[in-house]
Protein backbone atom coordinates (compact mmCIF):
# COMPACT_ATOMS: atom_id res chain seq x y z
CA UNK A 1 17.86 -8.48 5.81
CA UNK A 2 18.36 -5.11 4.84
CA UNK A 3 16.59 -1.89 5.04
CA UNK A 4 16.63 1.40 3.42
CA UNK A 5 13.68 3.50 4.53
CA UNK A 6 13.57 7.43 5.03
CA UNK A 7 11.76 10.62 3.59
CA UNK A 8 9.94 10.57 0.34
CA UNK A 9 12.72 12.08 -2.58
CA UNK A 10 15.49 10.69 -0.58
CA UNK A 11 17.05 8.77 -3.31
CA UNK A 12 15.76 4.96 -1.04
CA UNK A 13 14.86 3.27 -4.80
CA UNK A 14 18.44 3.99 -6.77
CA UNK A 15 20.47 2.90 -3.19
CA UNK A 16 18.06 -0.79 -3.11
CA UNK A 17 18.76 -1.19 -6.64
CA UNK A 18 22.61 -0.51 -6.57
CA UNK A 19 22.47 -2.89 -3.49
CA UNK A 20 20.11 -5.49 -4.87
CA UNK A 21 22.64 -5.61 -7.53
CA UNK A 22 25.66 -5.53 -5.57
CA UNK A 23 24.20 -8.28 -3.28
CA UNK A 24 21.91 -10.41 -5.36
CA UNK A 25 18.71 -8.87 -3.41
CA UNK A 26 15.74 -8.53 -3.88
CA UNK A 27 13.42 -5.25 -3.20
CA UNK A 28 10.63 -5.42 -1.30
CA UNK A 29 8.30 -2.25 -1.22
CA UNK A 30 7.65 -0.93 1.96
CA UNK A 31 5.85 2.56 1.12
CA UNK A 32 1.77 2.18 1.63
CA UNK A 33 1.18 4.52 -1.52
CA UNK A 34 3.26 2.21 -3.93
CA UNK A 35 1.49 -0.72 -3.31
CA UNK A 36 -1.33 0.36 -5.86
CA UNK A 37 -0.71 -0.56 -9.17
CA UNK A 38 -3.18 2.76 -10.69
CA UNK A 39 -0.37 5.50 -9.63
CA UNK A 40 3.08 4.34 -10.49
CA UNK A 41 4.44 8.04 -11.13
CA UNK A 42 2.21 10.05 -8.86
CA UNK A 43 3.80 7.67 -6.20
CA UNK A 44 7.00 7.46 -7.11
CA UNK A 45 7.27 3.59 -8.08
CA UNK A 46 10.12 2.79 -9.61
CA UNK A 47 10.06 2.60 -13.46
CA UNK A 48 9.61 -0.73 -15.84
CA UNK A 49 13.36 -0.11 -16.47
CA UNK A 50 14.54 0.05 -13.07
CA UNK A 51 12.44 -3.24 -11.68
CA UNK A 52 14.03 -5.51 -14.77
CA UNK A 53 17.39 -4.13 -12.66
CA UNK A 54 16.62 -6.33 -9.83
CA UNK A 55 13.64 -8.44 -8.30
CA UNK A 56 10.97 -6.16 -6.80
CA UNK A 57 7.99 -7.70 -4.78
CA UNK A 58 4.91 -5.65 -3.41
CA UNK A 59 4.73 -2.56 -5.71
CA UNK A 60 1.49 -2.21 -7.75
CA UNK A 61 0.39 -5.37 -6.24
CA UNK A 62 -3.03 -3.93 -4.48
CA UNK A 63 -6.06 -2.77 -6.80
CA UNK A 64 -7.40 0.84 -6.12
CA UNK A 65 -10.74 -0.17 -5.16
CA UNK A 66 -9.13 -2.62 -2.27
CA UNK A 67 -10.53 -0.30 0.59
CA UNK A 68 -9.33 -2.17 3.31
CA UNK A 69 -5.53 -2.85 2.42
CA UNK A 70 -3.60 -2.42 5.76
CA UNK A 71 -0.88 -2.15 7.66
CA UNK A 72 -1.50 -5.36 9.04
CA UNK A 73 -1.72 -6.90 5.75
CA UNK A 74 0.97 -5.77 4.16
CA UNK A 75 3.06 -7.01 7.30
CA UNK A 76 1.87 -10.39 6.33
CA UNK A 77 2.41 -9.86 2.98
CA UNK A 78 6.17 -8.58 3.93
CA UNK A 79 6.48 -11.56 6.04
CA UNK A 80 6.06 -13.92 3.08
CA UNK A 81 8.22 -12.04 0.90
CA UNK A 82 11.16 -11.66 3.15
CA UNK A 83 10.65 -15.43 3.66
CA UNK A 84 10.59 -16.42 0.45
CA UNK A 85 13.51 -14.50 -0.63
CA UNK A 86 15.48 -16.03 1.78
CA UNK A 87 14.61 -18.96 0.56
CA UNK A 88 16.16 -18.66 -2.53
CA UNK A 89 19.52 -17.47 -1.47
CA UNK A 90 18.39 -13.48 -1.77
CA UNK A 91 19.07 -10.53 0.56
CA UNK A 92 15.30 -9.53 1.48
CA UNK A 93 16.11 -5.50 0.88
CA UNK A 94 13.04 -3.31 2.58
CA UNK A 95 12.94 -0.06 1.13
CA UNK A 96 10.16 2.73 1.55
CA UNK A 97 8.98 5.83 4.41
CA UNK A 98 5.95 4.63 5.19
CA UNK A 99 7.12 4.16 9.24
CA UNK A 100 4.15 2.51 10.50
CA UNK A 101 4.25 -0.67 7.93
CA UNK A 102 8.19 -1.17 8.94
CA UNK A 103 7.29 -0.84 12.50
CA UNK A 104 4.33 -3.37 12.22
CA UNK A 105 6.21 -5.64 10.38
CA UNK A 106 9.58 -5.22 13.00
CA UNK A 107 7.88 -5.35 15.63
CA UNK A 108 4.47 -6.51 15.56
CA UNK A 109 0.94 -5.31 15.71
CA UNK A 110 -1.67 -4.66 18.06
CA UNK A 111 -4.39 -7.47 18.54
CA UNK A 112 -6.95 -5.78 17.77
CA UNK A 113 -9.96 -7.97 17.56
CA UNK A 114 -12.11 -7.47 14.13
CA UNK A 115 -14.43 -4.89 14.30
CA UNK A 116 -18.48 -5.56 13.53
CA UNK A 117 -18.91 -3.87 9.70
CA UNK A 118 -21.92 -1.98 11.28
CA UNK A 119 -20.19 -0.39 13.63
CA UNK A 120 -17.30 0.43 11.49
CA UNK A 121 -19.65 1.72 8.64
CA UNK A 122 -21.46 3.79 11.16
CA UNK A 123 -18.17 5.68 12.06
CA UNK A 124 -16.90 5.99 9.02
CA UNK A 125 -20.04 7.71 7.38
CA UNK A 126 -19.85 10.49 10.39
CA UNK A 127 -18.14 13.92 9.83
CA UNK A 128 -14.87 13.89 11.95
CA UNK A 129 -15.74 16.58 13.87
CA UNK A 130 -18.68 14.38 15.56
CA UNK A 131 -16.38 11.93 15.52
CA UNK A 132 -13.68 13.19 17.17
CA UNK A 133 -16.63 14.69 19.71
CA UNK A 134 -17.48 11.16 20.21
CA UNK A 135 -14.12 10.03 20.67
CA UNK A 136 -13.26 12.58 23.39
CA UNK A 137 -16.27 11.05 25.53
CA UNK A 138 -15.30 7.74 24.91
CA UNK A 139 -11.41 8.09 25.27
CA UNK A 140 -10.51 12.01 26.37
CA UNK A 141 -6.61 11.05 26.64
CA UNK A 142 -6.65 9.48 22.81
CA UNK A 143 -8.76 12.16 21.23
CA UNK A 144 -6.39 14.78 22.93
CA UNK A 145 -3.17 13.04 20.99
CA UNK A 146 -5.21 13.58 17.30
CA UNK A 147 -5.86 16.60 15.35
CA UNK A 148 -9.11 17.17 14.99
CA UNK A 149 -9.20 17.14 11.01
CA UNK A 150 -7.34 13.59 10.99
CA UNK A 151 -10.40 11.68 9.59
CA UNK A 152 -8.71 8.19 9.25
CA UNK A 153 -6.97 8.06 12.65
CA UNK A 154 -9.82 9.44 14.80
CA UNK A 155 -12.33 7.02 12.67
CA UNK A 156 -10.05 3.94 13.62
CA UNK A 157 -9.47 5.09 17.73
CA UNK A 158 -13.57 5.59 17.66
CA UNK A 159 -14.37 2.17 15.74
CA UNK A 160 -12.02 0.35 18.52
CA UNK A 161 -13.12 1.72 21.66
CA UNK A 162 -16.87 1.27 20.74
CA UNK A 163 -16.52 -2.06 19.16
CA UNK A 164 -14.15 -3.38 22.20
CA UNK A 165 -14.67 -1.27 25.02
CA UNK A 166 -11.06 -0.62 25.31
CA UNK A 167 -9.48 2.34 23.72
CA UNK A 168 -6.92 1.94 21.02
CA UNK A 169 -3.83 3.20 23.28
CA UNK A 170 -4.61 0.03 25.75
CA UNK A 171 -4.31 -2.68 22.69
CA UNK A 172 -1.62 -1.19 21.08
CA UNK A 173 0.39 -1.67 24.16
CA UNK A 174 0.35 -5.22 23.44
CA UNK A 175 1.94 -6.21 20.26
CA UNK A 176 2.04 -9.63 18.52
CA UNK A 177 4.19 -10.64 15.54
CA UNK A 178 7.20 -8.91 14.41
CA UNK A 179 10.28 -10.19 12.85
CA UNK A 180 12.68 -8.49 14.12
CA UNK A 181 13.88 -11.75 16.56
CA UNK A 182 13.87 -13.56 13.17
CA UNK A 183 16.12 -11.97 10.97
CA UNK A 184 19.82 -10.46 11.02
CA UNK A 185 18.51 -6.49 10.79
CA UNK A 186 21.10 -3.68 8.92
CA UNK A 187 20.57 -0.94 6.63
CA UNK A 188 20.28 2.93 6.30
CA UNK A 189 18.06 5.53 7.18
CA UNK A 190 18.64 8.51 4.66
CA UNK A 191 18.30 11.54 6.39
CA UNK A 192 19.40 14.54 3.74
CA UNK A 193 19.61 18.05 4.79
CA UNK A 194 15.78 19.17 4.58
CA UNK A 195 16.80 22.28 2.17
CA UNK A 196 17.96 19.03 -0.19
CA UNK A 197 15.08 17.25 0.53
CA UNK A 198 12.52 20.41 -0.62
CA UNK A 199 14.54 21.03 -2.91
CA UNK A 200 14.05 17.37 -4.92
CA UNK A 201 10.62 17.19 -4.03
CA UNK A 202 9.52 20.34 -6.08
CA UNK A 203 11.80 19.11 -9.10
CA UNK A 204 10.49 15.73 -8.89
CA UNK A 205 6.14 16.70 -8.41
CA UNK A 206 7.30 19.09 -11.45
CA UNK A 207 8.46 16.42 -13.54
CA UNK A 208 5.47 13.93 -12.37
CA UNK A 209 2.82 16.16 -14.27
CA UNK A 210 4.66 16.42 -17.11
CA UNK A 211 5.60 12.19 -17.09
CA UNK A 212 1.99 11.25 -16.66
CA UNK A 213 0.80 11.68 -13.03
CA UNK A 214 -2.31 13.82 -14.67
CA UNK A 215 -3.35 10.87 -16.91
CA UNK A 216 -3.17 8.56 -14.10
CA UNK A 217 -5.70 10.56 -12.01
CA UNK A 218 -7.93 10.56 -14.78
CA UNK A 219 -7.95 7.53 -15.32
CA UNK A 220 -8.60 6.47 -11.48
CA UNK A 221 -11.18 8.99 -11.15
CA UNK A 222 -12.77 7.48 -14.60
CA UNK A 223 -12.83 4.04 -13.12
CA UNK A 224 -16.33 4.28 -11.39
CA UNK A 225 -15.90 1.30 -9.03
CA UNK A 226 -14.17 3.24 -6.45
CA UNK A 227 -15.94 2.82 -2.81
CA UNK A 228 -16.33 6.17 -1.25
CA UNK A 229 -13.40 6.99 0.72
CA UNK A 230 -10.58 4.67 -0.99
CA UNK A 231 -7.08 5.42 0.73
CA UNK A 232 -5.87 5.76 -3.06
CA UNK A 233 -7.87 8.80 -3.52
CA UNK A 234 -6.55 10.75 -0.14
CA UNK A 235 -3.06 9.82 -2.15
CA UNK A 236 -0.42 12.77 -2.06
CA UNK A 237 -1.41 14.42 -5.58
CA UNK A 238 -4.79 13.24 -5.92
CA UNK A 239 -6.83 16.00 -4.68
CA UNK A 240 -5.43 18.70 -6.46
CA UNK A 241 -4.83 17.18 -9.97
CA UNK A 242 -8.50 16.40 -9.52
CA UNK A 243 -8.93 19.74 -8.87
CA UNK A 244 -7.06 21.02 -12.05
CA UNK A 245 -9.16 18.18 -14.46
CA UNK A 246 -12.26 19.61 -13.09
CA UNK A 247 -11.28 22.99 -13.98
CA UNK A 248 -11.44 24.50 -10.12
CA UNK A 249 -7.78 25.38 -10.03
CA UNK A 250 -4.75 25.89 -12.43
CA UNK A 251 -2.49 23.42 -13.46
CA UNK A 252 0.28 26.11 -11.23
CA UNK A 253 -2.01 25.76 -8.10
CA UNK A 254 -2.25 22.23 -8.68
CA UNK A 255 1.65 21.89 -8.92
CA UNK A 256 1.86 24.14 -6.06
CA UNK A 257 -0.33 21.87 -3.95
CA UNK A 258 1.27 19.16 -4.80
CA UNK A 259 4.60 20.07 -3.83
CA UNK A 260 3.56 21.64 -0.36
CA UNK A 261 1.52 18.30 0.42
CA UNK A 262 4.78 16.25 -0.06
CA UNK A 263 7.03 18.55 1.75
CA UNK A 264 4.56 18.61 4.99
CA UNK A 265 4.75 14.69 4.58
CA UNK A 266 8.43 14.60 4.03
CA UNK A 267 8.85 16.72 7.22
CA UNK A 268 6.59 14.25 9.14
CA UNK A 269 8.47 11.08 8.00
CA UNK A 270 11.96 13.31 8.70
CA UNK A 271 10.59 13.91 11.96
CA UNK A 272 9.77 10.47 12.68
CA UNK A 273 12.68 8.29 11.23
CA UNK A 274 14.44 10.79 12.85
CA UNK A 275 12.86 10.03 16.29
CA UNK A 276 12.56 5.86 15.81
CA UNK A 277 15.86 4.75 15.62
CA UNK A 278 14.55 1.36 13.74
CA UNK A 279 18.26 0.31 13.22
CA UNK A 280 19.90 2.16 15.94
CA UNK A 281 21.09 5.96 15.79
CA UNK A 282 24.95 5.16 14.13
CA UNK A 283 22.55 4.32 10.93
CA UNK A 284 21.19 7.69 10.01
CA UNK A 285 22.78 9.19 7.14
């Protein structure tokens, strides 16, 4: 199996496909914005042209309103890809930067057990700076680790401890599943210079609003079956060209939003490929 994972705008989709089509692979999507099929430029996906290149599995396979598509579930989905495509004689060919979906599906997940809807409805419905109070009472050493503006990762450590009794860090010492004993592991993690990386990022959130990133938020935001706090509407571009169609900014500061929200993610995913080692440190490029 191979992988190609790194930075968003480090060229991972044109290296799978000249591989895929080297190799006779087949691409499987590892980046958690690409699997919803309601933002194919504002994400990145890769085109109608460059999927009839080679067989790609997972991207635009998860409906916006599917609040609750994971980490976890994606690994499973993975799972079955990889397996199928080694069925058939294909190289499985994981490409994406989305670290914590390669990691899960490497090297397993914690077992957390499933946690009672009231609880996690409760949580979720409180502002996260009572949350993360709550959370430092409950577990002081995990609330310390979290900034205390990350809703989603302080809402998950506070839903686990009260719902187990055992805070998040103690479960996800234990991990269960993983492929990595499974499979025959090589690839590449693309690591460009980060003046590069900026660099491609502006050019490419320029050329989104202008290839139809602004119609796709419109039409999300038109949908009206969104549940409050879908993932797909905390997606990199989302805010601010909602913004601009409401008229509260200018299509510039919307651009200029844009751009600086991918380049603080970029650095975050630079910083922690750089960091992992998922494929050992003589395959960073």
């Amino acid at each position: 199996m191979a992988l190609i994972a790194g930075p968003t705008a480090s060229g991972k989709s044109a290296r799978a496909i000249e591989l895929a089509e080297e190799q006779g692979g087949t691409i499987i999507n590892a980046d958690s914005a690409q699997v919803y099929r309601d933002l194919r430029v504002l994400t990145a996906r890769p085109s109608v042209e460059e999927e009839a290149r080679a067989p790609h599995l997972l991207f635009g396979h998860v409906d916006a309103a599917d609040a609750d598509y994971s980490a976890a579930r994606w690994a499973a989905d993975a799972t079955e890809a990889v397996a199928a495509t080694l069925a058939e004689g294909r190289l499985p060919i994981l490409v994406g930067g989305t670290g914590l979906y390669l990691a899960t599906l490497l090297d397993g997940i914690a077992p957390v057990p499933p946690i009672d809807p009231a609880i996690r409805q409760q949580v979720r419905a409180m502002p996260v700076a009572e949350a993360h109070a709550a959370l430092a009472q409950l577990d002081p050493v995990g609330a310390a680790r979290l900034h205390v503006n990350d809703t989603t990762r302080i809402a998950r450590a506070l839903e686990v401890v009260r719902a187990t009794g055992c805070p998040l860090a103690d479960w996800q010492r234990l991990r269960v599943g993983g492929i990595r004993d499974t499979v025959t592991l090589t690839g590449t993690i693309l690591l460009p210079s980060r003046d590069q990386l900026f660099t491609a990022i502006d050019r490419r959130s320029a050329f989104m609003l202008d290839a139809g990133a602004v119609e796709e938020v419109a039409a999300l935001l038109g949908r009206g079956d969104l549940p409050e706090g879908a993932p797909i509407c905390r997606a990199i571009g989302v805010p601010p060209l909602a913004a601009w169609l409401a008229d509260r900014c200018s299509r510039e500061e919307a651009l200029a939003q844009l751009q600086l929200d991918t380049r603080r993610y970029a650095k975050r995913q630079y910083t922690w490929f750089r960091n992992q080692h998922l494929l050992g440190p003589d395959h960073q490029k």
